[in-house]
C-alpha atoms as a PDB file:
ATOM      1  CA  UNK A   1      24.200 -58.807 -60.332  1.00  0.00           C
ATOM      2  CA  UNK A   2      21.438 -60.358 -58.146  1.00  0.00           C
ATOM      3  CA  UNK A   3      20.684 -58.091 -54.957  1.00  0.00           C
ATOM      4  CA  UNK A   4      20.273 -60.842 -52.319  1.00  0.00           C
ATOM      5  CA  UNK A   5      20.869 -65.084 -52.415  1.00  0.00           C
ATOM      6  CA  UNK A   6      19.255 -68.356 -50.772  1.00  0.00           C
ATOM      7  CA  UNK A   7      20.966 -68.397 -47.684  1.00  0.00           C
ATOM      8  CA  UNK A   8      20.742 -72.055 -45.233  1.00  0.00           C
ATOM      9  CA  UNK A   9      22.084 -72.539 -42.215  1.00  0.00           C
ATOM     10  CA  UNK A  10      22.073 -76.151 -40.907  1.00  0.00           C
ATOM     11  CA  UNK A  11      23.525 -78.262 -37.943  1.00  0.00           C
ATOM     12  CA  UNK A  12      23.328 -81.913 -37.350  1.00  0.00           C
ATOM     13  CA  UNK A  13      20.785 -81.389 -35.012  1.00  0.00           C
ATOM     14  CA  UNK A  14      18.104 -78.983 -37.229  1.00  0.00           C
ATOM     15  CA  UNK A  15      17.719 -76.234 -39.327  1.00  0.00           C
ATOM     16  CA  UNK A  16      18.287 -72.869 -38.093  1.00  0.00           C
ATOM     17  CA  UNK A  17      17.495 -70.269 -40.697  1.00  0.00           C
ATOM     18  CA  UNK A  18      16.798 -70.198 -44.569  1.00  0.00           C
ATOM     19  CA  UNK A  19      15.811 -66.807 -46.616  1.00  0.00           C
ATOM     20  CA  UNK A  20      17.288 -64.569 -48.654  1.00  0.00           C
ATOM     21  CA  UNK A  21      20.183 -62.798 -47.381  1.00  0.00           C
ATOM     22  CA  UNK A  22      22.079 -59.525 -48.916  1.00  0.00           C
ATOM     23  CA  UNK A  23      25.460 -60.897 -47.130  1.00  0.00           C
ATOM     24  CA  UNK A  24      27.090 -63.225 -45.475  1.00  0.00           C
ATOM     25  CA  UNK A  25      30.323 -63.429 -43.207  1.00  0.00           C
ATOM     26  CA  UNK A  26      32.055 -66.256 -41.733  1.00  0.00           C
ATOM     27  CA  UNK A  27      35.641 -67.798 -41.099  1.00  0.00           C
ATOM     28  CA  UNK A  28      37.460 -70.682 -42.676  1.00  0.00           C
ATOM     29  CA  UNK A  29      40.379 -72.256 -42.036  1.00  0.00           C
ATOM     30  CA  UNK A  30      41.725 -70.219 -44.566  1.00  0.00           C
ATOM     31  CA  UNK A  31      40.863 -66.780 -43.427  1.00  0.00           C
ATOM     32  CA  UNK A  32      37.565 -64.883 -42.996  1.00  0.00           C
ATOM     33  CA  UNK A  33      35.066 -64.381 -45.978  1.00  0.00           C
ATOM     34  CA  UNK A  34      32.486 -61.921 -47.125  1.00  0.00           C
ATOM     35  CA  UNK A  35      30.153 -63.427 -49.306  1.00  0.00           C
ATOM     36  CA  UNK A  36      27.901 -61.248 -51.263  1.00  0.00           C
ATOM     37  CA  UNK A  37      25.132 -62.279 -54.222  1.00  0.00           C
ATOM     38  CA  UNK A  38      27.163 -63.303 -57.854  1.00  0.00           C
ATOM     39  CA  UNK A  39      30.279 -64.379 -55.189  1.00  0.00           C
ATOM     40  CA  UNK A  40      32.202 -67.356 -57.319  1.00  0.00           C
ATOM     41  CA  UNK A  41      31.402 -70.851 -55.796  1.00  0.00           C
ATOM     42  CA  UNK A  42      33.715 -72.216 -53.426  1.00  0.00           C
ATOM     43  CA  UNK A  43      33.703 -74.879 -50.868  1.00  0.00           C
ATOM     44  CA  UNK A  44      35.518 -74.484 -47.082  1.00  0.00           C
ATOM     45  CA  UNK A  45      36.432 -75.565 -43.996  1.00  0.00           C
ATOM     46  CA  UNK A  46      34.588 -73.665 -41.193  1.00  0.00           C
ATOM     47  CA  UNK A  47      36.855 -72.709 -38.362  1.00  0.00           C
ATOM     48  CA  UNK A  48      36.274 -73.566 -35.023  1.00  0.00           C
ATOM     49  CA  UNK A  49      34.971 -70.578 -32.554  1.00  0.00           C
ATOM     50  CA  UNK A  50      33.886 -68.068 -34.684  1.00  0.00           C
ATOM     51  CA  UNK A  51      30.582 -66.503 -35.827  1.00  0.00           C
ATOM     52  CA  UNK A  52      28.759 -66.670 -38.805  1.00  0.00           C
ATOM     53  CA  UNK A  53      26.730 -63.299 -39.542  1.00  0.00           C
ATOM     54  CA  UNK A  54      23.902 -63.344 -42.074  1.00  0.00           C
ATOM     55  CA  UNK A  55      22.336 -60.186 -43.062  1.00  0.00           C
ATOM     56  CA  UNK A  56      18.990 -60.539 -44.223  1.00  0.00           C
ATOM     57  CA  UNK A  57      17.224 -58.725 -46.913  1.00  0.00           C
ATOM     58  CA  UNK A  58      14.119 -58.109 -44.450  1.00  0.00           C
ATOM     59  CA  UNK A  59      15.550 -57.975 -40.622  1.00  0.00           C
ATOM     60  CA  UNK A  60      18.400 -57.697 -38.249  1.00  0.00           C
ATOM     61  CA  UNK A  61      21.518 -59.533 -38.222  1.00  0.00           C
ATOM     62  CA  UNK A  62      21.545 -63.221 -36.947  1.00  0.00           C
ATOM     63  CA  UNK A  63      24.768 -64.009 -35.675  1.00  0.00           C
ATOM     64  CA  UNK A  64      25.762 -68.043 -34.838  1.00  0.00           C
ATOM     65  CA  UNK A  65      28.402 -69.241 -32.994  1.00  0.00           C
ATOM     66  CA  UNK A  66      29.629 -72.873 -35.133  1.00  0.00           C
ATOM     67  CA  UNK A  67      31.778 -75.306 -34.045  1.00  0.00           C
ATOM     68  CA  UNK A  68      33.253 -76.835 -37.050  1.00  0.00           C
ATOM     69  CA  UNK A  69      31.835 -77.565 -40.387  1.00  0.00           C
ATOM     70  CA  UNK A  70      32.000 -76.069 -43.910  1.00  0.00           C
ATOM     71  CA  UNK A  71      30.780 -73.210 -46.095  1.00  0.00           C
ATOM     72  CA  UNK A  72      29.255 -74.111 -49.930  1.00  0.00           C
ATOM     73  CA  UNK A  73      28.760 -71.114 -52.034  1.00  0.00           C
ATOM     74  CA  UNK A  74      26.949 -72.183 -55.228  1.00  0.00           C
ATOM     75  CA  UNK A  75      25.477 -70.069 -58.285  1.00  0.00           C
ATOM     76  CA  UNK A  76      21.839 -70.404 -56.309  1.00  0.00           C
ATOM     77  CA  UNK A  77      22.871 -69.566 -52.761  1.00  0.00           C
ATOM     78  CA  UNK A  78      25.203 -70.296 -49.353  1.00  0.00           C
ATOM     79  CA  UNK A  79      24.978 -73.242 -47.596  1.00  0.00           C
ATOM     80  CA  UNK A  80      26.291 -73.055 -44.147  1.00  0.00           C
ATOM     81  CA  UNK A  81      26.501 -76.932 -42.890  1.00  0.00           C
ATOM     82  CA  UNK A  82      28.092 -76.734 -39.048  1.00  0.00           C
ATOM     83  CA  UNK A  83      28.650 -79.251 -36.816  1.00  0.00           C
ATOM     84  CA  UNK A  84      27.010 -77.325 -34.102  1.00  0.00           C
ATOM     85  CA  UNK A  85      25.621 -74.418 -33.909  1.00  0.00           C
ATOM     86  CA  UNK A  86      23.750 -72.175 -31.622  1.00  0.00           C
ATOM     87  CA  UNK A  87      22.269 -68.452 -32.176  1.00  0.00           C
ATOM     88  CA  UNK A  88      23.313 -66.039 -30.015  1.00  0.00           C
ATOM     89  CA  UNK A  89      21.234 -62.849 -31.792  1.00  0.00           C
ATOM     90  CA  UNK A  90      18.543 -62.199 -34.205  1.00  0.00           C
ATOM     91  CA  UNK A  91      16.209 -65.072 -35.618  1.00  0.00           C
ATOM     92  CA  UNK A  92      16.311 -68.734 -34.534  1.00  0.00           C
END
């Protein structure tokens, strides 16, 4: 199993962050997820008012607060695709 996966993390507006990233966490409308590398792909529904936290392999924590949108985990990374989105700690 890899140790870390291509991690994006785009709003309508921009970009916000893309590296590799040892885990991810965020919340769907089906309950909260912990993504780690070699996860099996799924596609979901963001929910609304909750935090998305991306550990990086280099760095601190960024945490985002998203406002709707949907999570893509894929073989070759995470896509995070939110409606808004605005980060309230680490990189931007």
């Amino acid at each position: 199993m890899a140790d870390s996966m291509q991690v994006e993390l785009v709003s309508i507006e921009k970009a916000l962050w893309s590296g590799e990233a040892k885990f991810v966490r965020a919340r769907t409308v089906e309950g909260e997820l912990g993504i780690l590398p070699g996860h099996a792909p799924l596609l979901g529904q963001l929910a609304e008012g909750h935090p998305v936290r991306i550990d990086p392999v280099n760095g601190a924590s960024i945490t985002v607060n998203v406002d709707g949108g949907f999570l893509s985990v894929r073989p070759d990374g995470v896509s995070v695709l939110a409606e808004s989105a605005e980060v309230v700690s680490g990189e931007s």
